[in-house]
Protein backbone atom coordinates (compact mmCIF):
# COMPACT_ATOMS: atom_id res chain seq x y z
CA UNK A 1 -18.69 -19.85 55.99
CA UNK A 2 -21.03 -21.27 53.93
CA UNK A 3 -24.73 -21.45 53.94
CA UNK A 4 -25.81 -24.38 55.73
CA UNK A 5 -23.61 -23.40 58.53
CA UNK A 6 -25.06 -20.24 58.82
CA UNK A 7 -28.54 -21.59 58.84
CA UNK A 8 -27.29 -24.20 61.79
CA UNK A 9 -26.32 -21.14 63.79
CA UNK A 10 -29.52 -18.94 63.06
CA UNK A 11 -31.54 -21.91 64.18
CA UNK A 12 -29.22 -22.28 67.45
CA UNK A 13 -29.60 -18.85 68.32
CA UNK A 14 -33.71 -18.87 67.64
CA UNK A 15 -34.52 -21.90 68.96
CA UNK A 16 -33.45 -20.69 72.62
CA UNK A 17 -34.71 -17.40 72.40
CA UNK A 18 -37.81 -17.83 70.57
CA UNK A 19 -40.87 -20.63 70.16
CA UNK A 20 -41.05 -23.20 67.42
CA UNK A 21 -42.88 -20.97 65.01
CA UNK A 22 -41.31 -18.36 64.86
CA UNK A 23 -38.05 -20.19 63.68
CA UNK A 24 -40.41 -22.53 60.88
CA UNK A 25 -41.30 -19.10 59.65
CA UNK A 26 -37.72 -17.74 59.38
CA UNK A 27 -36.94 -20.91 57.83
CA UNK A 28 -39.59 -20.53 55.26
CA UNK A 29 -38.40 -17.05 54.63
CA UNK A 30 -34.83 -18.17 54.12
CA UNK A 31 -36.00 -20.73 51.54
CA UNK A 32 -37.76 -18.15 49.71
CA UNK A 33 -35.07 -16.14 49.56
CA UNK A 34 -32.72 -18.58 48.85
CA UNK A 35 -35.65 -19.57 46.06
CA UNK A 36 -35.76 -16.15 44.66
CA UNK A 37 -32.20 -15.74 44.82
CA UNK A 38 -31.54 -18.69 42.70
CA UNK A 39 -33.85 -17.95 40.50
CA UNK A 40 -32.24 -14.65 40.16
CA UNK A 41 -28.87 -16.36 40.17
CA UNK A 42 -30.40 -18.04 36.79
CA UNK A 43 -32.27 -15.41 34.99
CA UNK A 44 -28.35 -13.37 35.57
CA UNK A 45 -26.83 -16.47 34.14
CA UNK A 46 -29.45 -16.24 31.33
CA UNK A 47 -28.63 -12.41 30.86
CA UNK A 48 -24.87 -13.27 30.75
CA UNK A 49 -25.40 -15.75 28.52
CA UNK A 50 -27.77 -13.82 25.88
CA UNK A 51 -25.57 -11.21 26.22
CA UNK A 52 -22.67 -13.39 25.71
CA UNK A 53 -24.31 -14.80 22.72
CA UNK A 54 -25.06 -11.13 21.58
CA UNK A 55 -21.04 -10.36 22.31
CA UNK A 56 -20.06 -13.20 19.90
CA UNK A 57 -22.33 -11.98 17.36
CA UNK A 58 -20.81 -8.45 17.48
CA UNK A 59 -17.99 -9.34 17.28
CA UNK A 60 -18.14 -11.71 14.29
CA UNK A 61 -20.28 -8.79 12.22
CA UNK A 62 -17.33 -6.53 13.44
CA UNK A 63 -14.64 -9.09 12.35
CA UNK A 64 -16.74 -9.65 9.15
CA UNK A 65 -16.88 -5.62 8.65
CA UNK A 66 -12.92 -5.02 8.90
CA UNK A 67 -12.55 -7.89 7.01
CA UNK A 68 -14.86 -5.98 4.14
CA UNK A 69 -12.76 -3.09 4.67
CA UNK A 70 -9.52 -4.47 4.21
CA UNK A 71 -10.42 -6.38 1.53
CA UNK A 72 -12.34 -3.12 0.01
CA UNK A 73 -9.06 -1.17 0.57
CA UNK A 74 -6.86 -4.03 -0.45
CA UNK A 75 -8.54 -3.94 -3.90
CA UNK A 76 -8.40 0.07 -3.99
CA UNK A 77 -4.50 0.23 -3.32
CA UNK A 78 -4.27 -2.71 -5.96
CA UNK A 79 -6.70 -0.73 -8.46
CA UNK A 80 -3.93 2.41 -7.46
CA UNK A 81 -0.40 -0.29 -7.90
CA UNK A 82 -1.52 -1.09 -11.37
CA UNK A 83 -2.75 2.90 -12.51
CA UNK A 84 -0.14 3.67 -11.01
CA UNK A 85 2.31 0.83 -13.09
CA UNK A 86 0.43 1.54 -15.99
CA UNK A 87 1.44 5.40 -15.69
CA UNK A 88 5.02 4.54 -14.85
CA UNK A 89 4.98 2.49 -18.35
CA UNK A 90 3.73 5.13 -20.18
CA UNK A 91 6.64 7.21 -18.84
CA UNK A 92 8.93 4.83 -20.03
CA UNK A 93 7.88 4.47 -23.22
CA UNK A 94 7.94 8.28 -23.46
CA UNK A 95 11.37 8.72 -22.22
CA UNK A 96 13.15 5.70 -25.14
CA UNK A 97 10.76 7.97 -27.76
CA UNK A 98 12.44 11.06 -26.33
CA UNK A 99 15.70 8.98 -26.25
CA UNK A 100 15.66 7.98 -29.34
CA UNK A 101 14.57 11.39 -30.79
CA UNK A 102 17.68 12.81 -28.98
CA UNK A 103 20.03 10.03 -30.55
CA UNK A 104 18.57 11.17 -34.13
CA UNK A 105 18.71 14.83 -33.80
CA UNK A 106 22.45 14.10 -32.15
CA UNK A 107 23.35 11.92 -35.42
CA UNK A 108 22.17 14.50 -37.35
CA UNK A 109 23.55 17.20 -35.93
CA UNK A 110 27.23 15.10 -36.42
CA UNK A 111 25.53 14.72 -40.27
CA UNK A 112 25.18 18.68 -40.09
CA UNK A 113 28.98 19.37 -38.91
CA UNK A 114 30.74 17.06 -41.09
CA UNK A 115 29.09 18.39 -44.13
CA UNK A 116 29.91 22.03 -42.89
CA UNK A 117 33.35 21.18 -42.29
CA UNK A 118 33.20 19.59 -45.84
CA UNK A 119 31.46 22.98 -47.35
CA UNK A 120 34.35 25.04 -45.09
CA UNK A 121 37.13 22.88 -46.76
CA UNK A 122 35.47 23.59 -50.33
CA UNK A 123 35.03 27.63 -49.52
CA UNK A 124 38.69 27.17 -48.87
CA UNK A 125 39.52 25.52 -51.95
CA UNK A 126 37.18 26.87 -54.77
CA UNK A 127 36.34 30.41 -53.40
CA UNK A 128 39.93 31.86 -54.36
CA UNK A 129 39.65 29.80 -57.85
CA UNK A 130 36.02 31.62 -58.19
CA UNK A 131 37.47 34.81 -57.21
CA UNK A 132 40.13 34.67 -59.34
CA UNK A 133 37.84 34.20 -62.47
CA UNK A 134 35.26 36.57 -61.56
CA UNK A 135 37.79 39.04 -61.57
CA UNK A 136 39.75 37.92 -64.72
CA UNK A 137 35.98 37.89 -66.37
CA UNK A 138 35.65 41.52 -64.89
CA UNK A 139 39.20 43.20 -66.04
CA UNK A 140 38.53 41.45 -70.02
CA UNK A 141 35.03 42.19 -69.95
CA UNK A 142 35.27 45.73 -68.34
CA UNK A 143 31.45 45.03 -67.21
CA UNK A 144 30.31 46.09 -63.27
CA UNK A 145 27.20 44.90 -62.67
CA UNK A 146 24.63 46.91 -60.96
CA UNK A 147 23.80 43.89 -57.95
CA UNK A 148 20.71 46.48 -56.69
CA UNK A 149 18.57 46.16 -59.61
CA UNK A 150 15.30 44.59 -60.37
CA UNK A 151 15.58 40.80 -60.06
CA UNK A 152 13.79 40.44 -63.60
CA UNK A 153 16.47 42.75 -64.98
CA UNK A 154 20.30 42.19 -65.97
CA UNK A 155 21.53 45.71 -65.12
CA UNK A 156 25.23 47.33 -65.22
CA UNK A 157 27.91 49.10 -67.40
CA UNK A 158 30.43 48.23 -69.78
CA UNK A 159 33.62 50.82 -69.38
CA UNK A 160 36.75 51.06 -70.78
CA UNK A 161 39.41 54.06 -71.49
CA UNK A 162 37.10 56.20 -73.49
CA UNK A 163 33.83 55.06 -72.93
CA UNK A 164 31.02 54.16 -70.37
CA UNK A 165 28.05 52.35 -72.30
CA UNK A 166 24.84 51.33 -69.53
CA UNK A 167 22.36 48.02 -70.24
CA UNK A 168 19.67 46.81 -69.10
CA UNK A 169 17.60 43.76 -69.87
CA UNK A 170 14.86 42.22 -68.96
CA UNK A 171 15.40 38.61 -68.42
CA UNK A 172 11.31 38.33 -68.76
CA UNK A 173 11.43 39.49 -72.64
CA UNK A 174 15.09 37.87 -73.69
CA UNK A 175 16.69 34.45 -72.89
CA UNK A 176 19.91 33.81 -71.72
CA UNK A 177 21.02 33.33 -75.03
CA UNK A 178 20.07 36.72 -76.13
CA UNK A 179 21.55 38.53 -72.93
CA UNK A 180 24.51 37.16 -73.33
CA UNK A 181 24.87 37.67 -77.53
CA UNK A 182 23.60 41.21 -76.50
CA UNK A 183 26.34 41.73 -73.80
CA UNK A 184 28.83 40.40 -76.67
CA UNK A 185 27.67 42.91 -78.97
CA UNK A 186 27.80 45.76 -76.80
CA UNK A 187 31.90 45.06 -75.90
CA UNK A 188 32.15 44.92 -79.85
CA UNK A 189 31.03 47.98 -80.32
């Protein structure tokens, strides 16, 4: 039902029961309400729309605020990818240094066992030759040398059948010359 029917019906309804007056006065007091009401009906529409207006703005500063923030945090996590691929790098690099380090000590250690095999195969070769002429030295020079002495001193025996004759020399006061004349002279004697 709508309004001007249910103004017809209030003014049936009046108009028998009551005078003339009384129904111009409800009739002003209708339109005053209806007055105030549409008045009200605007200054809510106003309010709706301020707040409306007020909504938008919100919204936008919020939009505008997460928009700071992801771009803030976008910026942070990009700051992070590259420390982070600048780090990784640096790992890198370290690990060929380390590599190649490893290759070189690996090279050389092949270096290292070839020329021990190579000093094994010489002991093999020239330490019976060597032992054999120490000892042919030792049984035609009848000297023992004394290996515990002074290492600025030449220090042993001469001996043979009958006799035992000690020397000593200091390697400080003679040269190798003289020790070795000296050892001469002391088998010739």
């Amino acid at each position: 039902m709508d309004v001007q029917e249910t103004t017809n019906e209030v003014i049936t309804v009046l108009s028998n029961a009551e005078d003339e007056e009384s129904l111009e006065k409800t009739a002003r007091n209708f339109d005053e309400v209806q007055e105030i009401r549409l008045q009200e009906e605007g200054d809510f529409s106003n309010t709706l729309l301020a707040l409306s207006k007020i909504l938008q703005a919100q919204e936008v500063k919020i939009k505008a605020s997460k928009l700071d923030e992801s771009s803030n945090r976008m910026n942070s996590l990009q700051d992070d990818k590259k420390t982070t691929t600048q780090f990784i790098e640096k790992i890198e690099d370290d690990v060929k240094l380390l590599e190649e380090n490893i290759n070189a000590r690996e090279n050389e250690i092949q270096d290292l066992q070839v020329r021990a095999a190579e000093v094994k195969e010489n002991q093999e070769e020239v330490l019976p030759k060597k032992r054999y002429i120490f000892s042919l030295y030792t049984n035609i020079s009848h000297i023992r040398w004394d290996y515990e002495c002074e290492e600025d001193h030449v220090k042993g025996f001469m001996a043979n059948l009958n006799d035992v004759r000690p020397f000593c020399l200091n390697k400080s006061e003679n040269s190798a010359y003289d020790i070795a004349n000296r050892l001469w002279d002391i088998m010739d004697d």
